[in-house]
Protein backbone atom coordinates (compact mmCIF):
# COMPACT_ATOMS: atom_id res chain seq x y z
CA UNK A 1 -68.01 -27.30 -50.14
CA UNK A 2 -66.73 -26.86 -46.57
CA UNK A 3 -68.50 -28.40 -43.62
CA UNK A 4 -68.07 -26.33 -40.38
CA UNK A 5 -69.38 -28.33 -37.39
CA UNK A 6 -69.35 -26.98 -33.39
CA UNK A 7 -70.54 -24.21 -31.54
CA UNK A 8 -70.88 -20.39 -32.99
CA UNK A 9 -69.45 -19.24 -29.85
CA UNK A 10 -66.62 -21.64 -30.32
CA UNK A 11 -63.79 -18.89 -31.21
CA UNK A 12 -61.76 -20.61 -33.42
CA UNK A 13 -64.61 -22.10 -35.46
CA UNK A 14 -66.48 -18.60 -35.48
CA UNK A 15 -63.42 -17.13 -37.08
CA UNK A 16 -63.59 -19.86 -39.51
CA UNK A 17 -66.88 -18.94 -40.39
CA UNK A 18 -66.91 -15.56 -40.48
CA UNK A 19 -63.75 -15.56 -43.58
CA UNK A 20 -65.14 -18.15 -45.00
CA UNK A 21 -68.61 -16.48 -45.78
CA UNK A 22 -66.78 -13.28 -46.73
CA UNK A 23 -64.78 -14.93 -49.01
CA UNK A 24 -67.71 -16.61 -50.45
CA UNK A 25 -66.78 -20.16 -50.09
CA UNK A 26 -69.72 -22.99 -50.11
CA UNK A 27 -70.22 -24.02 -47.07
CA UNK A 28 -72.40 -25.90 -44.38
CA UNK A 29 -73.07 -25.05 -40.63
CA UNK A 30 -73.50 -27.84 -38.23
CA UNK A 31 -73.99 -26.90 -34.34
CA UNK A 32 -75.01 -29.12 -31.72
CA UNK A 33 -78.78 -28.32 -32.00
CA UNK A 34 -78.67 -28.98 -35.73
CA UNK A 35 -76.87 -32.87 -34.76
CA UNK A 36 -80.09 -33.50 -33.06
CA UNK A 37 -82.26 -33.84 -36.03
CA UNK A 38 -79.69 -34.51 -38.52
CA UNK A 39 -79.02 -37.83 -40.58
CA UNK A 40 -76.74 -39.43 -42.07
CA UNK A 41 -75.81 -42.58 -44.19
CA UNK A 42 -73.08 -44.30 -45.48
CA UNK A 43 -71.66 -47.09 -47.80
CA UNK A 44 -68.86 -47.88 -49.43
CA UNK A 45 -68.45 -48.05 -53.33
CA UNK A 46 -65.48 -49.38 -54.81
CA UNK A 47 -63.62 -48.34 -51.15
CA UNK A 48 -64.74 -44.79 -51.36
CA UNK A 49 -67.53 -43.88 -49.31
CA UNK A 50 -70.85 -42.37 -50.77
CA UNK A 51 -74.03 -41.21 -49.04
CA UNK A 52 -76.08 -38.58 -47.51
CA UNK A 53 -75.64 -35.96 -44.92
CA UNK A 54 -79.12 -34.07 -43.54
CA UNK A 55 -78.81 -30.84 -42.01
CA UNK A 56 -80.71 -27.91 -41.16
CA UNK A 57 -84.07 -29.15 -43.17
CA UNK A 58 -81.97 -29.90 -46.78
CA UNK A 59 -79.37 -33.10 -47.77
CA UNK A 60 -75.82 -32.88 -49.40
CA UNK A 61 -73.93 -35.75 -51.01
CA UNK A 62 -71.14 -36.82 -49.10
CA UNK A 63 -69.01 -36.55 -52.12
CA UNK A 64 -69.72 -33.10 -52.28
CA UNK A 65 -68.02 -31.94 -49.04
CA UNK A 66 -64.40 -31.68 -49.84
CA UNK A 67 -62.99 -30.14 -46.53
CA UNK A 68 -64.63 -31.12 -42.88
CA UNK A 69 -63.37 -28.29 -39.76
CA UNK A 70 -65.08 -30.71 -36.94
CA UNK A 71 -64.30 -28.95 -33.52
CA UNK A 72 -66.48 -31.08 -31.89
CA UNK A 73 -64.50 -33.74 -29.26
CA UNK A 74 -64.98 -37.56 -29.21
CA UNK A 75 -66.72 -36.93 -25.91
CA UNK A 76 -69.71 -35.96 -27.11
CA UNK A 77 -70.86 -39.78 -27.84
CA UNK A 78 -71.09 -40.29 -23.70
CA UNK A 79 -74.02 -37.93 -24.09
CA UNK A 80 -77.48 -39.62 -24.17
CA UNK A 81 -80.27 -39.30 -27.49
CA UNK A 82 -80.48 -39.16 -30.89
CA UNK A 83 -77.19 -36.56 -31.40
CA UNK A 84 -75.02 -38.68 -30.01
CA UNK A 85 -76.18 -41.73 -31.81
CA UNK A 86 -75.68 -39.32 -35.20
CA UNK A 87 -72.07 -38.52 -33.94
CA UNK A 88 -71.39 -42.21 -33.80
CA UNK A 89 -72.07 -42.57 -37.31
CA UNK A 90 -70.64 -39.30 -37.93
CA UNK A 91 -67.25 -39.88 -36.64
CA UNK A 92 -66.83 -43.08 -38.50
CA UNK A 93 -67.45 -41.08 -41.94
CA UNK A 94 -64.70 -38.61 -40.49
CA UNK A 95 -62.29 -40.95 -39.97
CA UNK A 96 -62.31 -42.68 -43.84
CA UNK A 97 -63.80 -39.65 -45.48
CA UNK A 98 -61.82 -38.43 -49.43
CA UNK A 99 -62.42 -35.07 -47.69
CA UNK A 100 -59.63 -33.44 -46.26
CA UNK A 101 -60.90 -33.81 -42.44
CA UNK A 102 -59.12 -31.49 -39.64
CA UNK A 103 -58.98 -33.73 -37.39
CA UNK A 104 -59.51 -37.17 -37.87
CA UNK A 105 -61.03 -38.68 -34.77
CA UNK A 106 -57.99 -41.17 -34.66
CA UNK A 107 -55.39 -38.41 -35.55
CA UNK A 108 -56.69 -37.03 -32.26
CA UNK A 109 -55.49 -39.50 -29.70
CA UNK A 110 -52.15 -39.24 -29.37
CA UNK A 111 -52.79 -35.99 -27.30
CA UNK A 112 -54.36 -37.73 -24.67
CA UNK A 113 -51.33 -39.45 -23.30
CA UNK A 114 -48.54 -36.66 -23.13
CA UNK A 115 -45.73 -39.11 -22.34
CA UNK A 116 -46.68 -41.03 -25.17
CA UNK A 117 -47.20 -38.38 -27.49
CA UNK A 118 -43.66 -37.76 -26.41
CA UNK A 119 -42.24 -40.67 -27.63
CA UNK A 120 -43.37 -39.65 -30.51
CA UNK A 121 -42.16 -35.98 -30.54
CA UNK A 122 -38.92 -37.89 -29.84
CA UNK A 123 -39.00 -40.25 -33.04
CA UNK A 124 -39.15 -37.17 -35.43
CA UNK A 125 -35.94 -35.94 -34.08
CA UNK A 126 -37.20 -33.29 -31.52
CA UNK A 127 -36.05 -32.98 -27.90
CA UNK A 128 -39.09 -32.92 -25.06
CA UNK A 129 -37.76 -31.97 -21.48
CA UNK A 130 -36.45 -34.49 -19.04
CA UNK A 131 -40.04 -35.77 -17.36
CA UNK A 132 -41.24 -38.40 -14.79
CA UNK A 133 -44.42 -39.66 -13.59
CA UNK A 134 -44.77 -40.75 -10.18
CA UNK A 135 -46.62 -40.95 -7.10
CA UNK A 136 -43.05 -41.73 -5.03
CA UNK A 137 -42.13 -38.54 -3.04
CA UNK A 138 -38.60 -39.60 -2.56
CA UNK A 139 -38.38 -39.53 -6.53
CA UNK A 140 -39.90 -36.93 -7.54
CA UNK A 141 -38.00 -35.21 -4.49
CA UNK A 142 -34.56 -36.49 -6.06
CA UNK A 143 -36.15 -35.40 -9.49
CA UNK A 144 -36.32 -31.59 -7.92
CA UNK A 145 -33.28 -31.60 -6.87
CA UNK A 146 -31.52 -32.81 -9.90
CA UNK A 147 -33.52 -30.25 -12.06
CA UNK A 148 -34.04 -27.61 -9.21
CA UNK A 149 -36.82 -25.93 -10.96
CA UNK A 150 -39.61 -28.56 -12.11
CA UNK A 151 -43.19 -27.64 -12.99
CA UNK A 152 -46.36 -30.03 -13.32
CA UNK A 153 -48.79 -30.29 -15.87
CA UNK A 154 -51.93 -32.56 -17.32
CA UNK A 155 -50.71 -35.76 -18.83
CA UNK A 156 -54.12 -36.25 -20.99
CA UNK A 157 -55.88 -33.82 -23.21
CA UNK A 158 -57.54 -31.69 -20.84
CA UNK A 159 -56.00 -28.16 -20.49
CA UNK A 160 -54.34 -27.58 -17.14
CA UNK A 161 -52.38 -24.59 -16.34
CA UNK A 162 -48.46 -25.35 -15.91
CA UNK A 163 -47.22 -24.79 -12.62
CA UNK A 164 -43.55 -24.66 -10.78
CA UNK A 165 -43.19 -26.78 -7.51
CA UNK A 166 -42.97 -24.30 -4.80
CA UNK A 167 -43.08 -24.60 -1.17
CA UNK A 168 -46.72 -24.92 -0.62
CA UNK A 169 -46.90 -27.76 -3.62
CA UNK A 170 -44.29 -29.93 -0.71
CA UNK A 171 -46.31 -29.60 1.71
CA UNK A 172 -48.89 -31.81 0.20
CA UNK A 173 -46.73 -33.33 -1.72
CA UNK A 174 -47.86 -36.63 0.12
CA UNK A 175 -50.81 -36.53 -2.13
CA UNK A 176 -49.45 -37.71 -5.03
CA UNK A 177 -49.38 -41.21 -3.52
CA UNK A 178 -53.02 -41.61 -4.51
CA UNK A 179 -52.52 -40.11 -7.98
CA UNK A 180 -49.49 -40.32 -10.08
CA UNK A 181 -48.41 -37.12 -11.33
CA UNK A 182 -46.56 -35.69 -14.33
CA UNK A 183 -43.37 -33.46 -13.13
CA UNK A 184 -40.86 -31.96 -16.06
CA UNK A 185 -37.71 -30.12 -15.71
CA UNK A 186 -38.78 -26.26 -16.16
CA UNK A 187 -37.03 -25.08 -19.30
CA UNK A 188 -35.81 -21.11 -19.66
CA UNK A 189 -36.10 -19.29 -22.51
CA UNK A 190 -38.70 -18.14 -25.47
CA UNK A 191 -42.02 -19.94 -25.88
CA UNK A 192 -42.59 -20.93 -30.09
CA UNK A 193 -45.76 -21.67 -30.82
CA UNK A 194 -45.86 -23.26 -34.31
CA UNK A 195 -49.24 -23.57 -36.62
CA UNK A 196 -48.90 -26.41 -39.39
CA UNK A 197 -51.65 -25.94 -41.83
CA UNK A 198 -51.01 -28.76 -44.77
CA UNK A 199 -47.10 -27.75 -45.32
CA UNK A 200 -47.38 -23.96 -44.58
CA UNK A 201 -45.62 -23.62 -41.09
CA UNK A 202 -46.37 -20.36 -38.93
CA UNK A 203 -44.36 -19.90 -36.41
CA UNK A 204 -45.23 -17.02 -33.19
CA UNK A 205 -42.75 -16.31 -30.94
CA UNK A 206 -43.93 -15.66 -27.06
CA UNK A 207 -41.60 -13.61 -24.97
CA UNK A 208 -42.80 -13.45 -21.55
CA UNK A 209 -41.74 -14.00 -17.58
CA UNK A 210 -44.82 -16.37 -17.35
CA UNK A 211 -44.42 -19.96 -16.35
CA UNK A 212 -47.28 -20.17 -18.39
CA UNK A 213 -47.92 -17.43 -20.67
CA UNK A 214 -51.73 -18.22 -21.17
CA UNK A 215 -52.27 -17.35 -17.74
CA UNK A 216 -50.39 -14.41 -16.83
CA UNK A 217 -50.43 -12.08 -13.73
CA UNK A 218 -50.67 -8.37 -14.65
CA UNK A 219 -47.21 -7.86 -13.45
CA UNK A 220 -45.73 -10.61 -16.40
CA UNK A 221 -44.05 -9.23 -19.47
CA UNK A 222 -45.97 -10.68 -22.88
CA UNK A 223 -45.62 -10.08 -25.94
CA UNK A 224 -46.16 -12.10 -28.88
CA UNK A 225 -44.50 -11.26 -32.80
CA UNK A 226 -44.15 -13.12 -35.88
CA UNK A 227 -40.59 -15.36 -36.38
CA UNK A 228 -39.34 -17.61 -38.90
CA UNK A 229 -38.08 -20.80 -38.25
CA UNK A 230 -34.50 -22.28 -39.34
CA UNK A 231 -34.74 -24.41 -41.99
CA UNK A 232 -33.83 -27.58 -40.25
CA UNK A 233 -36.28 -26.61 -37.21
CA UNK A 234 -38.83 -26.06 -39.80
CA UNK A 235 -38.47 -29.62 -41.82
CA UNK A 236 -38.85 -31.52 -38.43
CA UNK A 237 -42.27 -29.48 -37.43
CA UNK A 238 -43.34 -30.16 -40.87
CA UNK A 239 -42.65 -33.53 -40.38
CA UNK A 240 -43.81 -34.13 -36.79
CA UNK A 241 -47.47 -33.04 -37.57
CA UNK A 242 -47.33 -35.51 -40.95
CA UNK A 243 -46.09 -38.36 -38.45
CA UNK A 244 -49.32 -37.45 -36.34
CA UNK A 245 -51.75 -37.56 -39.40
CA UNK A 246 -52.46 -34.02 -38.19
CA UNK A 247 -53.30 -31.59 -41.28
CA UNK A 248 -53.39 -29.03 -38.91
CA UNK A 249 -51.57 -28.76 -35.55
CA UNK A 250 -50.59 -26.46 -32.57
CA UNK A 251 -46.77 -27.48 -31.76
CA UNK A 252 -45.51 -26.13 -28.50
CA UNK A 253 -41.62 -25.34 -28.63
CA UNK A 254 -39.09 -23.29 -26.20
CA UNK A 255 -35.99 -22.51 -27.31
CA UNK A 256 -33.77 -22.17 -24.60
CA UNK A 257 -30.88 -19.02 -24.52
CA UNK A 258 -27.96 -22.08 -25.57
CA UNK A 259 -30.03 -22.33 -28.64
CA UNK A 260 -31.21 -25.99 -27.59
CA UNK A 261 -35.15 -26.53 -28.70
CA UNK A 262 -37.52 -28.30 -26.97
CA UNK A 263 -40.76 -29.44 -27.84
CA UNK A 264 -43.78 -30.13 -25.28
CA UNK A 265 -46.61 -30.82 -26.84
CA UNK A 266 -48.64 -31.12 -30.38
CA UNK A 267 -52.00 -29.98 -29.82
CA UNK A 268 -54.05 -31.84 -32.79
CA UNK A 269 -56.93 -28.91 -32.53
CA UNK A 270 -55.38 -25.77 -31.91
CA UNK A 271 -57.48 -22.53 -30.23
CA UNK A 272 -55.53 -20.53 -33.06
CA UNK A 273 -57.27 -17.31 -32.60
CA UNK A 274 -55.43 -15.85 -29.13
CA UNK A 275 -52.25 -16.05 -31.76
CA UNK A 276 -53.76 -14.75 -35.12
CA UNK A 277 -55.29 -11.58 -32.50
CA UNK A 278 -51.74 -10.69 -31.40
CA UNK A 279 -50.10 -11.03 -34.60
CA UNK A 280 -52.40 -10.42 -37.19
CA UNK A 281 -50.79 -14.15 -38.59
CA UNK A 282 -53.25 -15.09 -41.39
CA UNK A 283 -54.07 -18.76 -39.97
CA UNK A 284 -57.98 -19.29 -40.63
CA UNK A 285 -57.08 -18.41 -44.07
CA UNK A 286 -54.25 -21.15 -44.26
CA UNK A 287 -56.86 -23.26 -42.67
CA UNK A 288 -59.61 -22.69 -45.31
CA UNK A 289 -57.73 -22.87 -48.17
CA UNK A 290 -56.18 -26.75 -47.26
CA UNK A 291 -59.76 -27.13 -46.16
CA UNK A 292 -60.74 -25.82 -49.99
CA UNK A 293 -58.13 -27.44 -51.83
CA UNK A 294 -55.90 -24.72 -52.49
CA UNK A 295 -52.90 -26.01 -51.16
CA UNK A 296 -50.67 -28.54 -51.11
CA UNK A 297 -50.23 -31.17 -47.69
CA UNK A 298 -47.79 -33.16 -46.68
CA UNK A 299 -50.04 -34.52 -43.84
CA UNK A 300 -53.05 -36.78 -44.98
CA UNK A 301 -55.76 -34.64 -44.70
């Protein structure tokens, strides 16, 4: 049995949904209304834990639910009342559940510190763009001019849109004084978007004029189409998202026209459906079958 917990209107989760009924999979629904009034209890047997989960007027065995999609965010537990008491409890199952849980509330964090999670891009054997964070004009000044073209960006797990430095950014430029920013050398060449599910890499190509090709103007060229990775390229991803105790990840690569590759980011809950829409890439179905069982991982799931 497959637990399914967010919002219906959540697209990634609704797509989730929608295969997994057609393929006829067990499976349980949990939105935010049903958290409200559901229960659940915990203890540990022999180190394995056993209990009860109440949903939507019925119970399940813990034991029962072999795969957890929870695209529901550790923010929720600021929230006031009786679902975010449930959540508290609910995470903690998560995060020692036999299930194969995508993602582990822990697995999560990394994302929330870019230039940490790039230290540990770095460790696997990946390149990540030349970057500072500052709130020193002169340096970041001295940091365009080395670079010429630099963009800024989020350092924490809230989406931003990626931006070059232009002329009206130095004008206010001062501002940074009061809040240190994250500036990175802008890198040319094709956007890679790679989808680890267990140890099935798949890999989207993004060919576009965009500095960020999730926002572009009308006048960018996009287009997005299905590659395969090199071998060696391939091992690394594979072994970046196991590093991260991500089951399932969104790794953001460029590779640049010298054949260098960068990587910027691993996004530990990726929006997967803009990709599988262009592509027709089969990803929810990679997802549900690790979340089912049927196949293999090389990250702990």
């Amino acid at each position: 049995m497959i637990l399914l917990c967010g919002e219906a209107s959540d697209s990634p989760l609704s797509s989730v949904h929608s295969l997994v009924e057609s393929i006829g999979i067990p499976y349980i629904f949990m939105s935010g209304a049903d958290a409200a009034e559901a229960s659940i209890t915990f203890e540990l047997n022999h180190g394995r834990p056993t209990g009860i989960l109440g949903c939507g007027g019925r119970s399940y065995a813990l034991e029962a639910i072999g795969g957890v999609y929870l695209r529901v965010g550790n923010d929720i537990l600021w929230e006031n009342g009786q679902s975010a008491a449930f959540y508290d409890t609910f995470f903690e199952w998560c995060q020692i559940a036999d299930s194969r849980v995508v993602t582990r509330p822990t697995s999560a964090a990394s994302n929330s510190s870019k230039p940490y999670q790039a230290q540990l891009i770095q460790a696997q054997g990946l390149s990540v763009p030349d970057t500072i964070v500052s709130n020193d004009v002169d340096q970041i000044l001295a940091f365009r001019t080395l670079h010429r073209r630099i963009v800024y960006k989020s350092m924490s797990a809230t989406r931003s849109i990626v931006r070059l430095v232009g002329d009206e950014d130095l004008r206010r430029l001062h501002r940074v004084s009061w809040c240190p920013t994250q500036f990175q050398q802008f890198v040319e060449g094709v956007n890679v978007r790679v989808h680890v599910v267990g140890d099935k890499p798949i890999a989207t190509a993004i060919h576009t004029d965009a500095v960020d090709y999730r926002y572009p103007s009308p006048s960018d060229r996009l287009s997005l189409t299905e590659v395969r990775l090199p071998d060696d390229l391939e091992t690394k991803c594979l072994q970046l998202a196991s590093a991260l105790n991500l089951p399932f990840a969104g790794i953001d690569l460029k590779v640049t026209p010298a054949g260098r590759v960068y990587c910027f980011e691993v996004n530990p809950s990726p929006a997967f459906t803009y990709y599988e829409r262009q592509t027709g890439q089969p990803i929810a179905r990679a997802l549900i079958d690790y979340l089912s069982g049927d196949c293999h991982n090389v990250a702990h799931g």
